[in-house]
Protein backbone atom coordinates (compact mmCIF):
# COMPACT_ATOMS: atom_id res chain seq x y z
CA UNK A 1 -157.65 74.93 -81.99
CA UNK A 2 -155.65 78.16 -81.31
CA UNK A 3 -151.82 78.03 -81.92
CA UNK A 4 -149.69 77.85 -79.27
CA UNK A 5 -147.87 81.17 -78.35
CA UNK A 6 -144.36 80.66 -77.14
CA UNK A 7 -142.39 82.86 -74.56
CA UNK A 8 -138.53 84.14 -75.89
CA UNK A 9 -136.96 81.89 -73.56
CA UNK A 10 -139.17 78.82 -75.12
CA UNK A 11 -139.01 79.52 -78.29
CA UNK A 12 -134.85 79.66 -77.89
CA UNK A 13 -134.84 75.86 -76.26
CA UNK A 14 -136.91 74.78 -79.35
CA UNK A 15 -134.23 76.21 -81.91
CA UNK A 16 -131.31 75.46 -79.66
CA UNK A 17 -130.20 78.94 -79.26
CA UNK A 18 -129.58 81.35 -76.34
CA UNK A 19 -132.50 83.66 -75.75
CA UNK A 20 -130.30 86.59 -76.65
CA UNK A 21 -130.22 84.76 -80.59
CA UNK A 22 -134.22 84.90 -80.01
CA UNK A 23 -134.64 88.54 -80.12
CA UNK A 24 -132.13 89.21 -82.49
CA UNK A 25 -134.53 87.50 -85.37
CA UNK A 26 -137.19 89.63 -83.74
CA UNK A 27 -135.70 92.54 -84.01
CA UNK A 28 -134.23 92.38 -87.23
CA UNK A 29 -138.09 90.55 -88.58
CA UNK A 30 -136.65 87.14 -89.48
CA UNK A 31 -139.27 85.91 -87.34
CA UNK A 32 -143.14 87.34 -86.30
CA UNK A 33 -143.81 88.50 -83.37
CA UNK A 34 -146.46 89.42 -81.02
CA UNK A 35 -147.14 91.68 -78.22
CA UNK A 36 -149.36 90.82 -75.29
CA UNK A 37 -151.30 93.43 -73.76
CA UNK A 38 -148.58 93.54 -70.88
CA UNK A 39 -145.84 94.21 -73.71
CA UNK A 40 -144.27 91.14 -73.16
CA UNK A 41 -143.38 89.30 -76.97
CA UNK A 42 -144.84 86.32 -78.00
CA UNK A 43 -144.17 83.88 -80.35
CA UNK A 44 -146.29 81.23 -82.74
CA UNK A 45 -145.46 78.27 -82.29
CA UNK A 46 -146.82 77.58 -86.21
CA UNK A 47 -144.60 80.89 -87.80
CA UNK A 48 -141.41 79.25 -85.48
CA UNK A 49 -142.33 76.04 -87.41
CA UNK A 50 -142.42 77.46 -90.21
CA UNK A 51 -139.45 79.22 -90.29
CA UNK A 52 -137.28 76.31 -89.22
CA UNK A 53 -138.81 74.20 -91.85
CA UNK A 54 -137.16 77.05 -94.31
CA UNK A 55 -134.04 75.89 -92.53
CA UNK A 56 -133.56 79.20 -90.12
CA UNK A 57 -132.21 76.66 -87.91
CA UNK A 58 -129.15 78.24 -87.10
CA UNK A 59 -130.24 82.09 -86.85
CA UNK A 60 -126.66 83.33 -87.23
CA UNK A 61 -126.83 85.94 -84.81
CA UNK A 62 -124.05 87.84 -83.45
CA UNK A 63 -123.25 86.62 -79.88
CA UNK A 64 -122.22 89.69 -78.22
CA UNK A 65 -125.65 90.90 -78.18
CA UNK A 66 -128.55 93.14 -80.00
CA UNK A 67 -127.55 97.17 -81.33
């Protein structure tokens, strides 16, 4: 069975996080990431497991936005 791939905005309702917390591990590679043919990022659901199972729960990301 393929894994699920998650948009940003799902992926941020699973962690319990605004979006903008979402592409902050992307950018900075706390978390994979792929990119669909139209560009848009996608993320596995197994690597989002994974990563809060090594207790990236709370990703810590500054709130006034990505530099």
């Amino acid at each position: 069975m393929p894994d699920e791939l998650l948009t940003i905005e799902n992926t941020a309702r699973r962690l319990g996080v605004p979006a903008i917390d979402v592409r902050w591990l992307l950018q900075c590679k706390k978390l994979p990431v792929l990119k669909t043919e139209s560009g848009q990022w996608r993320i596995s659901a197994k690597a989002l497991q994974e990563y809060m199972a090594g207790g990236g729960q709370n990703p810590g990301a500054p709130k006034g936005g990505v530099e």
